[in-house]
N, C-alpha and C. Protein backbone atom coordinates (compact mmCIF):
# COMPACT_ATOMS: atom_id res chain seq x y z
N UNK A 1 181.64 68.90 96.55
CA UNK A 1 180.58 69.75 96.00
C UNK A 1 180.63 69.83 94.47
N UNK A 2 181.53 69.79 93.95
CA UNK A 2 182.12 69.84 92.32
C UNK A 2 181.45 69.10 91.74
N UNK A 3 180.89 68.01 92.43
CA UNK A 3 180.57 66.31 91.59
C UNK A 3 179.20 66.48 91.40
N UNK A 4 178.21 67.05 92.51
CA UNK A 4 177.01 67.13 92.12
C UNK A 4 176.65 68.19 91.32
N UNK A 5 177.47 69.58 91.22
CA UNK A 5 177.55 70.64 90.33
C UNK A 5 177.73 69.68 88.96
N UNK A 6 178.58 69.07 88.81
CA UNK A 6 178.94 68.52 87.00
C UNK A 6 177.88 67.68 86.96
N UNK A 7 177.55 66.64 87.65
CA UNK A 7 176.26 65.90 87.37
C UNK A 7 174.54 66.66 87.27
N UNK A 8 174.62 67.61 87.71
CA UNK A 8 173.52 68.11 87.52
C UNK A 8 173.52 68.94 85.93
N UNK A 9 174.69 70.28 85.79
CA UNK A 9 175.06 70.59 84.36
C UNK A 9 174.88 69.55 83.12
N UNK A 10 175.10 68.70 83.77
CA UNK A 10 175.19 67.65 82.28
C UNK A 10 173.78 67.22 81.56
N UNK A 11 172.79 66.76 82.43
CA UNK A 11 171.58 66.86 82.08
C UNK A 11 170.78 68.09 81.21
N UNK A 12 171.27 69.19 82.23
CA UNK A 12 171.23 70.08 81.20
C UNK A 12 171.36 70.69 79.84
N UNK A 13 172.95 70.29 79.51
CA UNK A 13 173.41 70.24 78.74
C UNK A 13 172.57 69.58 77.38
N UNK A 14 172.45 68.49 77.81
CA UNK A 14 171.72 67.05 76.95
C UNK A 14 170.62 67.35 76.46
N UNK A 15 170.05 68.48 77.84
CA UNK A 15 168.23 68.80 77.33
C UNK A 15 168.46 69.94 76.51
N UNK A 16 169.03 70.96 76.38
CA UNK A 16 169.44 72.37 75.55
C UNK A 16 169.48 71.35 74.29
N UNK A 17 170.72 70.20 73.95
CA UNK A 17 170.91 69.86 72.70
C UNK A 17 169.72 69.07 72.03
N UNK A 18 168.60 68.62 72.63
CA UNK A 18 167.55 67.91 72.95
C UNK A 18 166.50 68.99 71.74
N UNK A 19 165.90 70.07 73.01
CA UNK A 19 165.50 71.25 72.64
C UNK A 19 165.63 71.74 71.19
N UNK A 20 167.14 72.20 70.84
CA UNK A 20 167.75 72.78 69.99
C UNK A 20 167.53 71.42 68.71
N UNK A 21 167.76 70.94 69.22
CA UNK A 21 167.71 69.21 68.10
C UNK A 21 165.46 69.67 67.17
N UNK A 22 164.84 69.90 68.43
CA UNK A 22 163.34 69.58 67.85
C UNK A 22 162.96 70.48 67.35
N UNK A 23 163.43 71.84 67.60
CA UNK A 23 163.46 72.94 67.19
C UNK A 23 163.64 73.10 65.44
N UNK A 24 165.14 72.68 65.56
CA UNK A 24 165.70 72.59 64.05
C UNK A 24 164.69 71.41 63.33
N UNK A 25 164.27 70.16 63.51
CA UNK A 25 163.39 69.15 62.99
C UNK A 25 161.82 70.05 62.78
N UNK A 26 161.57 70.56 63.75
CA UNK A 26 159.89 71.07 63.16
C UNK A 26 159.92 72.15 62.81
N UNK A 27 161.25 73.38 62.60
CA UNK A 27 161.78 73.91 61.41
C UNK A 27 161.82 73.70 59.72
N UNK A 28 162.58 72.60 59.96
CA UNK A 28 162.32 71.95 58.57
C UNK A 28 161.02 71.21 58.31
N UNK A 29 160.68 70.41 58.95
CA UNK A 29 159.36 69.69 58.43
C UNK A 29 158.17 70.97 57.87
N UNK A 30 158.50 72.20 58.78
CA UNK A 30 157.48 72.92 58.07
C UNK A 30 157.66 73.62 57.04
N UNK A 31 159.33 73.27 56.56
CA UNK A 31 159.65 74.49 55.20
C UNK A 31 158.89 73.13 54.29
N UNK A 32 159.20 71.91 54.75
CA UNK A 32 158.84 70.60 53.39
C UNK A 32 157.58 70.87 53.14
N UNK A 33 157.04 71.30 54.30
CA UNK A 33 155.37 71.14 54.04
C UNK A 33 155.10 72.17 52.90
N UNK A 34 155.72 73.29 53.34
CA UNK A 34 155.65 74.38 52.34
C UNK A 34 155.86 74.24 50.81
N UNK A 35 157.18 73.88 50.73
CA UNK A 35 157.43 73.27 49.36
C UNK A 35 156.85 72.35 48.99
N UNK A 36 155.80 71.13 49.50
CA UNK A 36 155.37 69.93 49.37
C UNK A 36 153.80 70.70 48.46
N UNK A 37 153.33 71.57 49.78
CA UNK A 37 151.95 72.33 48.85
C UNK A 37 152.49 72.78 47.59
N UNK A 38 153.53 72.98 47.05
CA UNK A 38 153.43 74.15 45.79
C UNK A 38 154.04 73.01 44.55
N UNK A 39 155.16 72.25 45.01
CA UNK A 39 155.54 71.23 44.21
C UNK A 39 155.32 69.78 44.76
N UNK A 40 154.21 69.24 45.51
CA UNK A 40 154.94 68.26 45.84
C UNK A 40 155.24 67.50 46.67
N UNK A 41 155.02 66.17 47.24
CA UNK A 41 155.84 65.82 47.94
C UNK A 41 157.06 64.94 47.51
N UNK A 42 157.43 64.63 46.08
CA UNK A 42 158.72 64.50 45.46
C UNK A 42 159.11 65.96 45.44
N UNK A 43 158.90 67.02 45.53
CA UNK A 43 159.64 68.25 45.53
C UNK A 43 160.53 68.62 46.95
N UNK A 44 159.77 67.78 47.78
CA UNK A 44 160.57 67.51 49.05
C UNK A 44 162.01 66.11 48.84
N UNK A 45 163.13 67.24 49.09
CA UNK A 45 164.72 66.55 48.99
C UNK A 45 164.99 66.80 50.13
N UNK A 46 165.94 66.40 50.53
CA UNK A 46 167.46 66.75 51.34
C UNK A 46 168.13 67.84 51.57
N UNK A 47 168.36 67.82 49.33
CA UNK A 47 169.05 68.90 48.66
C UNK A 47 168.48 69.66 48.75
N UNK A 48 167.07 69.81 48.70
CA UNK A 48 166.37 70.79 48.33
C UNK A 48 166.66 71.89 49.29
N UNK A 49 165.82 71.20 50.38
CA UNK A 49 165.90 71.95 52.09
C UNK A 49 167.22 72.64 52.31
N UNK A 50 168.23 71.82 52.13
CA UNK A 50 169.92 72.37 52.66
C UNK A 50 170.03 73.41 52.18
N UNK A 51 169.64 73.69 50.62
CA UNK A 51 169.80 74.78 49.67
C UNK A 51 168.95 76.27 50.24
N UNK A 52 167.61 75.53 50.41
CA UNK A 52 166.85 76.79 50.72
C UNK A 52 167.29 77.27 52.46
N UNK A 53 167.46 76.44 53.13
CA UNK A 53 167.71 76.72 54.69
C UNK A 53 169.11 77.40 55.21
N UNK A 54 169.89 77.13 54.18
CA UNK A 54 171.27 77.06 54.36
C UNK A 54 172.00 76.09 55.58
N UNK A 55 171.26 75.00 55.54
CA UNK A 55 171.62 74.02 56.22
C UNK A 55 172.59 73.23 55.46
N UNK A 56 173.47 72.00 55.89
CA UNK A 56 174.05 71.44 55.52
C UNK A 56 173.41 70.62 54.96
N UNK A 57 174.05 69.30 54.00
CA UNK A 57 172.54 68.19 53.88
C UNK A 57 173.12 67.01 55.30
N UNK A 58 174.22 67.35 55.48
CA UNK A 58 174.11 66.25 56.65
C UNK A 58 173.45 66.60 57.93
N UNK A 59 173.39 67.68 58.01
CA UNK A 59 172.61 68.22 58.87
C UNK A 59 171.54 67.89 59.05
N UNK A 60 170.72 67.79 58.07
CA UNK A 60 169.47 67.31 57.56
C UNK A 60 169.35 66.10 57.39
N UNK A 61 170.53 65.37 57.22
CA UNK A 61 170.29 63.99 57.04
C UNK A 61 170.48 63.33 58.51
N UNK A 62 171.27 63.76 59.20
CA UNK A 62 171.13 63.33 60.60
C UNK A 62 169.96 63.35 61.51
N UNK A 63 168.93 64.26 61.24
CA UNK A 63 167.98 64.71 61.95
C UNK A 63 166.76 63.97 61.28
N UNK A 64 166.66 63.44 59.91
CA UNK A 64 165.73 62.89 59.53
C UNK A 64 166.26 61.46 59.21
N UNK A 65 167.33 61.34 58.24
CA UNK A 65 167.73 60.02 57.72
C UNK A 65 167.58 60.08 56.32
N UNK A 66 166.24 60.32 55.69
CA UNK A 66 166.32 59.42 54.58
C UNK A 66 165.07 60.52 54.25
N UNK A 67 164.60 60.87 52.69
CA UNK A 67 163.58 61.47 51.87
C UNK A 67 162.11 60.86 52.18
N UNK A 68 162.14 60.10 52.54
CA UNK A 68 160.37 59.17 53.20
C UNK A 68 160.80 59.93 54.13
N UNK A 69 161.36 60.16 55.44
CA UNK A 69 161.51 60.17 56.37
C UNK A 69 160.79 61.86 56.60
N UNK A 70 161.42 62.09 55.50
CA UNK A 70 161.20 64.13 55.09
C UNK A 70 159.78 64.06 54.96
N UNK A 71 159.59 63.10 53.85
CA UNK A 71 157.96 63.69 53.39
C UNK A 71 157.55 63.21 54.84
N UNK A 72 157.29 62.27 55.09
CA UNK A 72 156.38 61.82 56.52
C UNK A 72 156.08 63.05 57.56
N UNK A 73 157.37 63.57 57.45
CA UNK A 73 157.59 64.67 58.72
C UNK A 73 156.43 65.95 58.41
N UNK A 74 156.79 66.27 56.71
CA UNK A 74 155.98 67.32 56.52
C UNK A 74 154.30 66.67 56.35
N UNK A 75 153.99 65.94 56.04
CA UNK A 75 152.26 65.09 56.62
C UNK A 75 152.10 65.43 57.54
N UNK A 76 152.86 64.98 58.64
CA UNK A 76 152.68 65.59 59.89
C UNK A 76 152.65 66.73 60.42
N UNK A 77 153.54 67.73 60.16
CA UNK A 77 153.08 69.08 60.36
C UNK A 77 151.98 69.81 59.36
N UNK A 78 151.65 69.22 58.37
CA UNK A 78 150.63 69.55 58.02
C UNK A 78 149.44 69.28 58.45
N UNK A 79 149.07 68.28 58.61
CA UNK A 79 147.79 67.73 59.58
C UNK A 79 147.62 68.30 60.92
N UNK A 80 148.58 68.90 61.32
CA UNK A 80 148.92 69.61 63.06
C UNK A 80 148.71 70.94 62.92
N UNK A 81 148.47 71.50 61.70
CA UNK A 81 148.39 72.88 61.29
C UNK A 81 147.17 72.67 60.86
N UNK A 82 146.72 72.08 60.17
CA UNK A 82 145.38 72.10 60.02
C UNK A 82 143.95 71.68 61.06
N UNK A 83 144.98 71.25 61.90
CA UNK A 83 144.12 70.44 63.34
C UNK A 83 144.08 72.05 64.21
N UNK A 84 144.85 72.24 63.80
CA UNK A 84 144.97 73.62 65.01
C UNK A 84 144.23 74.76 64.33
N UNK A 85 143.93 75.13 63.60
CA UNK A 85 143.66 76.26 62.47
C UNK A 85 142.42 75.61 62.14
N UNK A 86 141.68 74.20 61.60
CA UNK A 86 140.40 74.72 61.68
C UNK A 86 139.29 73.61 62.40
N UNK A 87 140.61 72.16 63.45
CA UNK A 87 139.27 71.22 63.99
C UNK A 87 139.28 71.92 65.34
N UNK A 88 140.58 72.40 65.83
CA UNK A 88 140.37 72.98 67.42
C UNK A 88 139.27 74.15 67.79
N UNK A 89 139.62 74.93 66.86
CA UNK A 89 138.80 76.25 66.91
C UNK A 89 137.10 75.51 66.86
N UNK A 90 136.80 74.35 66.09
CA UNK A 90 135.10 74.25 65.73
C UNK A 90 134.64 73.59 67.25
N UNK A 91 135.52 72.49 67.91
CA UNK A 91 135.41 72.06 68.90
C UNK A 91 134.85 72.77 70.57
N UNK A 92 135.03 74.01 70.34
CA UNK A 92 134.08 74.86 71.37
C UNK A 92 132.79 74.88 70.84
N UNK A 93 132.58 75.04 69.92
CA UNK A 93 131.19 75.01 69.19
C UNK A 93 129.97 73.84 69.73
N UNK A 94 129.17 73.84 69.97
CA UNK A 94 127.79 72.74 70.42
C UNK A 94 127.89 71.77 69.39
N UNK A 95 127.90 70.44 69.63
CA UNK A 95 128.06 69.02 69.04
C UNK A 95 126.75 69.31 67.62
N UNK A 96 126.69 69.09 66.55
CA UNK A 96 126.07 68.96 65.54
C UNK A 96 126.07 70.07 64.68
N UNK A 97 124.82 70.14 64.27
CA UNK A 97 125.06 71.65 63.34
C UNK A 97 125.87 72.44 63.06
N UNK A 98 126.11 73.05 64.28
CA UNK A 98 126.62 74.01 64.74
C UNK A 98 127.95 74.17 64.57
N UNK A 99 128.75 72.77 65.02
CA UNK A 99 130.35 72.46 64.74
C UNK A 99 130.17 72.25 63.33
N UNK A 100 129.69 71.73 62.73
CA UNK A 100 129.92 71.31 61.25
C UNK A 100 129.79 72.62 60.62
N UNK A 101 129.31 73.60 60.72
CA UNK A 101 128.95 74.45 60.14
C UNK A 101 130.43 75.47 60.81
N UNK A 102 131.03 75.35 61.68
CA UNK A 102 132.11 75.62 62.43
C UNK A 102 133.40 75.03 61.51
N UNK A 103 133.59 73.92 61.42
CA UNK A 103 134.59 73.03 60.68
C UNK A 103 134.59 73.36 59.54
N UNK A 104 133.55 73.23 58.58
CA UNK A 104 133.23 73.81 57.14
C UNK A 104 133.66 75.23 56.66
N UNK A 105 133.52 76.51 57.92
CA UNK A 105 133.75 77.77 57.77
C UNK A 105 135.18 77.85 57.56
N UNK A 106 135.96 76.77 59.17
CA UNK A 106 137.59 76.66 59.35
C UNK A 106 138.32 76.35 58.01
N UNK A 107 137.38 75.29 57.39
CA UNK A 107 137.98 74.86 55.91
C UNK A 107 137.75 75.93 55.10
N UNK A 108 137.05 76.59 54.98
CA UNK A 108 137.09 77.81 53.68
C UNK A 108 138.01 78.69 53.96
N UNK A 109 137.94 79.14 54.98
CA UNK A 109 139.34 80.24 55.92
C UNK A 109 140.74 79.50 55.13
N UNK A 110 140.69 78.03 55.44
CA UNK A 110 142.05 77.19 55.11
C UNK A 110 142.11 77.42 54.08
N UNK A 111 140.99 77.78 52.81
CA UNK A 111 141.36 77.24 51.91
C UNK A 111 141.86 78.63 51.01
N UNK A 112 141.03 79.41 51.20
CA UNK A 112 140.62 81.13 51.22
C UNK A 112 142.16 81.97 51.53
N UNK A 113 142.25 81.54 53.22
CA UNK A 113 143.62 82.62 53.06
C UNK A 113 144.41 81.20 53.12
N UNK A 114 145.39 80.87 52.63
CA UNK A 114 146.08 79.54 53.03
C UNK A 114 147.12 79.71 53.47
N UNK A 115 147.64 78.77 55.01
CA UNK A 115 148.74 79.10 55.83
C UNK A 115 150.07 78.07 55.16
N UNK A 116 149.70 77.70 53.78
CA UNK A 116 150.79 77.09 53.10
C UNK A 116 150.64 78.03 51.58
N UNK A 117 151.85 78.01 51.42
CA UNK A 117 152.06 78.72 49.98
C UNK A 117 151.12 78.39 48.77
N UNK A 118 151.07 76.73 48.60
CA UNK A 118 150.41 75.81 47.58
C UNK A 118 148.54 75.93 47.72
N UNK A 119 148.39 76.85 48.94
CA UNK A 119 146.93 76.36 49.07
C UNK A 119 146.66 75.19 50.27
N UNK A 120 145.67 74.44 50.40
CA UNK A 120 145.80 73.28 51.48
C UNK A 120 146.09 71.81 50.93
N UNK A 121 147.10 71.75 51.60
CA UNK A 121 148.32 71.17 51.68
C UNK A 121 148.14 69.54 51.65
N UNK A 122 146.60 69.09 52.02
CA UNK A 122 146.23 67.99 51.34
C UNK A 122 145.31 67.73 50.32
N UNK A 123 144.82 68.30 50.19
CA UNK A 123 144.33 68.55 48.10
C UNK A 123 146.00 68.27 46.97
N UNK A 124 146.67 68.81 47.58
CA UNK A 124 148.02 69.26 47.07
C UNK A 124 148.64 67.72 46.93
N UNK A 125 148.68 66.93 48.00
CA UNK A 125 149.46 65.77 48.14
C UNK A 125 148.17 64.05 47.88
N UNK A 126 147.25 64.39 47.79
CA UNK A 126 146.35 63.23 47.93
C UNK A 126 146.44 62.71 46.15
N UNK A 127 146.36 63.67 45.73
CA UNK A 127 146.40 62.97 43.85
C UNK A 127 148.08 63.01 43.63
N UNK A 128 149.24 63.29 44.09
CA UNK A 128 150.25 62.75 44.29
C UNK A 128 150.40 61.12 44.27
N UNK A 129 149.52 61.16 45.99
CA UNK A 129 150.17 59.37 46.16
C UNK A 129 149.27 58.59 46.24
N UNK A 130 148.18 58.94 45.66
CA UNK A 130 146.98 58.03 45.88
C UNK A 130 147.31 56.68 45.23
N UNK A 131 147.94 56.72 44.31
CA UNK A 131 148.16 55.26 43.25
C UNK A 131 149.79 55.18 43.64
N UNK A 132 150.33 55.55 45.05
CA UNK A 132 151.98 54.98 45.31
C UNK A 132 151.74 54.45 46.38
N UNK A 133 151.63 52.88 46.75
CA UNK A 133 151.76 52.45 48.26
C UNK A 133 152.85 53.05 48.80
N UNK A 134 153.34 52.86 50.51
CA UNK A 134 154.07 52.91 50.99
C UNK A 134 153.28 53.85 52.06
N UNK A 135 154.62 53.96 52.80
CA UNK A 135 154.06 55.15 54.52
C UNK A 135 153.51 56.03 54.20
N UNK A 136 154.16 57.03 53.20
CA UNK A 136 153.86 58.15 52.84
C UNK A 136 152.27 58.63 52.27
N UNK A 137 151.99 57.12 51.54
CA UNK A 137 150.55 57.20 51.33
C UNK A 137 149.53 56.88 52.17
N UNK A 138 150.53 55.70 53.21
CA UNK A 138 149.78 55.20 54.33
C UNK A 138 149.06 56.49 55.16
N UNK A 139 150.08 57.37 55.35
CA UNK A 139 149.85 58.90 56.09
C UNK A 139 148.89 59.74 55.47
N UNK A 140 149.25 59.83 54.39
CA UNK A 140 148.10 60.74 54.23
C UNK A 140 146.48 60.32 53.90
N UNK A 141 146.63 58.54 53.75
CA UNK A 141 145.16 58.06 53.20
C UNK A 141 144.16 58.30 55.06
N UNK A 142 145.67 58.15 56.15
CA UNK A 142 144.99 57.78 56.95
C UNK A 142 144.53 59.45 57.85
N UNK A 143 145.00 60.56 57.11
CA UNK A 143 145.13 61.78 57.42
C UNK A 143 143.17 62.07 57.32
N UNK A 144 143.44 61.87 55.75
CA UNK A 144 142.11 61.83 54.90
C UNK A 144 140.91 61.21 55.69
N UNK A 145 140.75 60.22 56.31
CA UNK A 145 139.74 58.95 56.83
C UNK A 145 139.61 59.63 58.56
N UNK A 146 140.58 60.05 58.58
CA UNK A 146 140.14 61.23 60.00
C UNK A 146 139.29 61.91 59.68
N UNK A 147 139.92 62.48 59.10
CA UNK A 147 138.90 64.69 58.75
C UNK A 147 137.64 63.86 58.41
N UNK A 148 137.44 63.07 57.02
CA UNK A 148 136.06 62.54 56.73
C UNK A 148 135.73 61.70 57.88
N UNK A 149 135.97 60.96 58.55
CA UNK A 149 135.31 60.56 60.17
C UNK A 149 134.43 61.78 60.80
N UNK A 150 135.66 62.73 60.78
CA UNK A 150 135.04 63.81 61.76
C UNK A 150 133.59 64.43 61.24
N UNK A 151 133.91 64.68 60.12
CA UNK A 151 132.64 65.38 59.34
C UNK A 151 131.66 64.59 59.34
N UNK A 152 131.84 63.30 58.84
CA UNK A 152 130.72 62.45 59.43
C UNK A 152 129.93 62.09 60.37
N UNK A 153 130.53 61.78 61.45
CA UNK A 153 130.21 62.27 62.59
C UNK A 153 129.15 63.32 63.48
N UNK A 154 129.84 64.49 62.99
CA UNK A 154 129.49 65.71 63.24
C UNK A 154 128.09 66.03 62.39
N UNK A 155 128.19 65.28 61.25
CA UNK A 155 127.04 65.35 60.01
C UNK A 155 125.32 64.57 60.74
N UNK A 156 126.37 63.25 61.66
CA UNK A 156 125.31 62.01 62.03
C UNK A 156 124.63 62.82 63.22
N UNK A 157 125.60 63.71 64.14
CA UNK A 157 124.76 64.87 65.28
C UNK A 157 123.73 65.42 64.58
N UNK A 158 123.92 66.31 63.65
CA UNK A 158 123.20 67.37 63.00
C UNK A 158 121.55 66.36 62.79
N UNK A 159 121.63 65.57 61.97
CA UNK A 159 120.40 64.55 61.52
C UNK A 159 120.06 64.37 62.66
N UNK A 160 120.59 64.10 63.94
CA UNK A 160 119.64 63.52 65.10
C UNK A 160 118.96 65.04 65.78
N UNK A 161 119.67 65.97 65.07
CA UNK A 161 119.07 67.38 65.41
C UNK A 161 117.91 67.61 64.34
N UNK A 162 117.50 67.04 63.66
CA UNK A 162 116.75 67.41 62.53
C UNK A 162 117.20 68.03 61.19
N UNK A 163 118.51 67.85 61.37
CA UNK A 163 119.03 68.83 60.11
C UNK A 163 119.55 67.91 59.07
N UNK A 164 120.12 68.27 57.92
CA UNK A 164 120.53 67.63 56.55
C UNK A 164 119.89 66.34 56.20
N UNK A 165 118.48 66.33 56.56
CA UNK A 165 117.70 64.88 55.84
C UNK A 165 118.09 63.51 56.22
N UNK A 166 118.02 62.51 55.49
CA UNK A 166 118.15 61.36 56.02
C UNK A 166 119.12 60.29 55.15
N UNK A 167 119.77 60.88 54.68
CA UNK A 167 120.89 60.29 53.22
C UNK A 167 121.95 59.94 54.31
N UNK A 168 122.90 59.21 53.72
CA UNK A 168 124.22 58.87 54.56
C UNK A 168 125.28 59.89 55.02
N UNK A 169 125.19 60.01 56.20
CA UNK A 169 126.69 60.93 56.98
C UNK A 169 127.70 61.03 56.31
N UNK A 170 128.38 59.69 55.50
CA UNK A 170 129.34 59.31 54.99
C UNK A 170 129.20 60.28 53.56
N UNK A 171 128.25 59.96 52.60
CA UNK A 171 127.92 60.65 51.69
C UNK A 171 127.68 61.91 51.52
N UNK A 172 127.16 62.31 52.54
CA UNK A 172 127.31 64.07 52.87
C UNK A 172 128.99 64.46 52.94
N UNK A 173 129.44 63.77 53.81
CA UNK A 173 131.03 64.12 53.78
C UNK A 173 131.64 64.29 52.83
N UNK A 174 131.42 63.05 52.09
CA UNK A 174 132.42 63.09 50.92
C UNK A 174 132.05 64.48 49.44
N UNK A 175 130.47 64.41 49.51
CA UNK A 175 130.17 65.79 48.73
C UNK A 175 130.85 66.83 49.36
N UNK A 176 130.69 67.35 50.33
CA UNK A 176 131.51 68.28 51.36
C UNK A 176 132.98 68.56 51.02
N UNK A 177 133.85 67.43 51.08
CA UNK A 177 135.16 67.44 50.49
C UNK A 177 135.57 67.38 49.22
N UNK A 178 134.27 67.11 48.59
CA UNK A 178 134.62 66.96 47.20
C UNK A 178 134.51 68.68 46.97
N UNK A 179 133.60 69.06 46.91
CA UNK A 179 133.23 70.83 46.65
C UNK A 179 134.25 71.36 47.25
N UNK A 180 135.07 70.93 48.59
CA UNK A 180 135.91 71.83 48.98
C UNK A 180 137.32 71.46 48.30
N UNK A 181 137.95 70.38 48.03
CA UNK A 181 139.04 70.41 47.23
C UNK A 181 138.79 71.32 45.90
N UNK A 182 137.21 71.67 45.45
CA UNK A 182 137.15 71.99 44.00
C UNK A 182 137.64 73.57 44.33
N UNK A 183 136.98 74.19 45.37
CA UNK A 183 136.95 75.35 46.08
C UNK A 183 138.70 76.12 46.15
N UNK A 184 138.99 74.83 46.36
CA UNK A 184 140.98 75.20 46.51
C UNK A 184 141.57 75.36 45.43
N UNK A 185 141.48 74.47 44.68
CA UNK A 185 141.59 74.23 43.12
C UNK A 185 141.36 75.76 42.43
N UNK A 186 140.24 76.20 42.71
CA UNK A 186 139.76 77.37 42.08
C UNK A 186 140.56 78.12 42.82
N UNK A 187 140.58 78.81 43.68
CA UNK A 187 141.35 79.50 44.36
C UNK A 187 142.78 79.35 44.24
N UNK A 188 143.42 78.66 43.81
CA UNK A 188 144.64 78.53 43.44
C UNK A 188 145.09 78.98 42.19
N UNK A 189 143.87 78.82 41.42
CA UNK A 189 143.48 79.04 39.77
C UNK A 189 143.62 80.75 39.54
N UNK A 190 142.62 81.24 40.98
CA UNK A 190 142.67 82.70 40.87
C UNK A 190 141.10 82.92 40.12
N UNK A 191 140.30 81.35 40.19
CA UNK A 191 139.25 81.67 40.09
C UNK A 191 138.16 81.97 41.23
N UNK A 192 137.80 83.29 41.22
CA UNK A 192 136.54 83.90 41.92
C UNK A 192 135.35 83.26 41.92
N UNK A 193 134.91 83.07 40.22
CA UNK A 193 134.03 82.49 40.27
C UNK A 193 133.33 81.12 40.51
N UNK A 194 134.59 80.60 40.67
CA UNK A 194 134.67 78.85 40.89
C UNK A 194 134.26 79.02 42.43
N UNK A 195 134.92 79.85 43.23
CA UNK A 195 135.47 79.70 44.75
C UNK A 195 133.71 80.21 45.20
N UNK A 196 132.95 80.97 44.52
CA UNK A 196 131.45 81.61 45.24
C UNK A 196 130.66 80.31 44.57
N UNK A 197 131.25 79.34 43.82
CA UNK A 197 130.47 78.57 43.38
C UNK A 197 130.11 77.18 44.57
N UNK A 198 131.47 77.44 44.74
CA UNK A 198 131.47 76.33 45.91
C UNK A 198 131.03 76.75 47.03
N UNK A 199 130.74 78.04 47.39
CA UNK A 199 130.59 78.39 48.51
C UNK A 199 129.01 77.69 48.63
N UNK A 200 128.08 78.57 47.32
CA UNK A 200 126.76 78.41 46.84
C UNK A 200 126.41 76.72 47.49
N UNK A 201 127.25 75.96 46.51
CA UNK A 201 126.93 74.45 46.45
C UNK A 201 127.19 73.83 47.94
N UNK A 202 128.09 74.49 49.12
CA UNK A 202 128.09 74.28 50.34
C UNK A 202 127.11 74.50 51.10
N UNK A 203 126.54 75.95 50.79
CA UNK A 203 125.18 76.09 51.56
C UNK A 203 124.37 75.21 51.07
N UNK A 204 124.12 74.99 49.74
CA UNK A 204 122.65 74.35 49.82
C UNK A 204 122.80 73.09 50.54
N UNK A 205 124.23 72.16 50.52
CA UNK A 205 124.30 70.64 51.29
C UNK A 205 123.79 70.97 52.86
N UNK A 206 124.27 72.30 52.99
CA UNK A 206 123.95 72.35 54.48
C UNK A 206 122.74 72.65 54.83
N UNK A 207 121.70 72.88 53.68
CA UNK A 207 120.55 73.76 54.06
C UNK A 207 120.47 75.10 54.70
């Protein structure tokens, strides 16, 4: 009886350290993200994290490896926080108008109260690595070409609804994101008047 008692414990065992292992990883990826909005994603270290977490750095280095490895992690929980906070919530919403005007609101909320210290967290990192190849830029160019998909998209519903004229989906988007990075910008600034400016220049794209 002993033998299937220890063989069963052990699995266990493996999954607790498993658990406890992903726990501590999307722990940290979300302090990087944090520090990544305010300084950075060179403000994301090793050192950095160990210091602020009171983690070890091998600790940290076991669980990630290597500083790409860090920033990547925090891309990722950033895009997963922002997927959850403002594309899930628009997605009950009726296909066209309606979601876009849903998604657009989620982004001002994001940008307005922000669930990262820095503000939103890819405004923060896109003029970073726009001119650094590698993963890190790979991630976030390909972060970017989502959200503007989506809006596009959602833009190309609206027109077959009769709404926002007959100009390019694509081009609506990118005005859209352009006003809203400006929107963050200001708001980060502690400008009021920048942030009702963009609001202004959002309604009228939307009609």
């Amino acid at each position: 009886m002993a033998e299937p008692t220890i063989a069963s414990e052990q699995p266990q065992g493996a999954d607790q350290r498993l658990i406890k292992g992903a726990k501590a990883r999307a722990s940290i990826a979300r302090h990087a993200a944090d520090v990544a909005s305010v300084e950075g994603l060179n403000g994301v270290s090793i050192g950095r994290l160990a210091t602020d977490l009171g983690i070890s750095k091998s600790g940290i280095a076991t669980l990630f490896g290597s500083k790409e490895t860090l920033q990547l992690a925090a891309v990722k929980v950033a895009r997963e926080v922002f997927i959850e906070q403002v594309v899930v919530p628009a997605m009950s919403e009726p296909r066209g108008m309606a979601r876009l005007r849903a998604l657009i609101e989620g982004w001002f909320a994001h940008v307005t109260d922000p669930v990262f210290p820095g503000g939103c967290f890819r405004v923060a990192t896109l003029a970073e690595f726009d001119s650094r190849p590698g993963p890190v830029r790979d991630a976030i160019a390909e972060d970017q070409r989502d959200w503007l998909a989506l809006l596009a998209k959602e833009i190309g519903r609206a027109q077959e609804q009769g709404h926002l004229g007959e100009r390019g989906a694509e081009v609506i988007a990118f005005e859209l994101e352009a006003v809203l990075n400006a929107a963050n910008t200001a708001r980060q600034l502690g400008n009021d008047q920048g942030l009702a400016m963009a609001r202004r220049i959002v309604d009228d794209l939307l009609g």
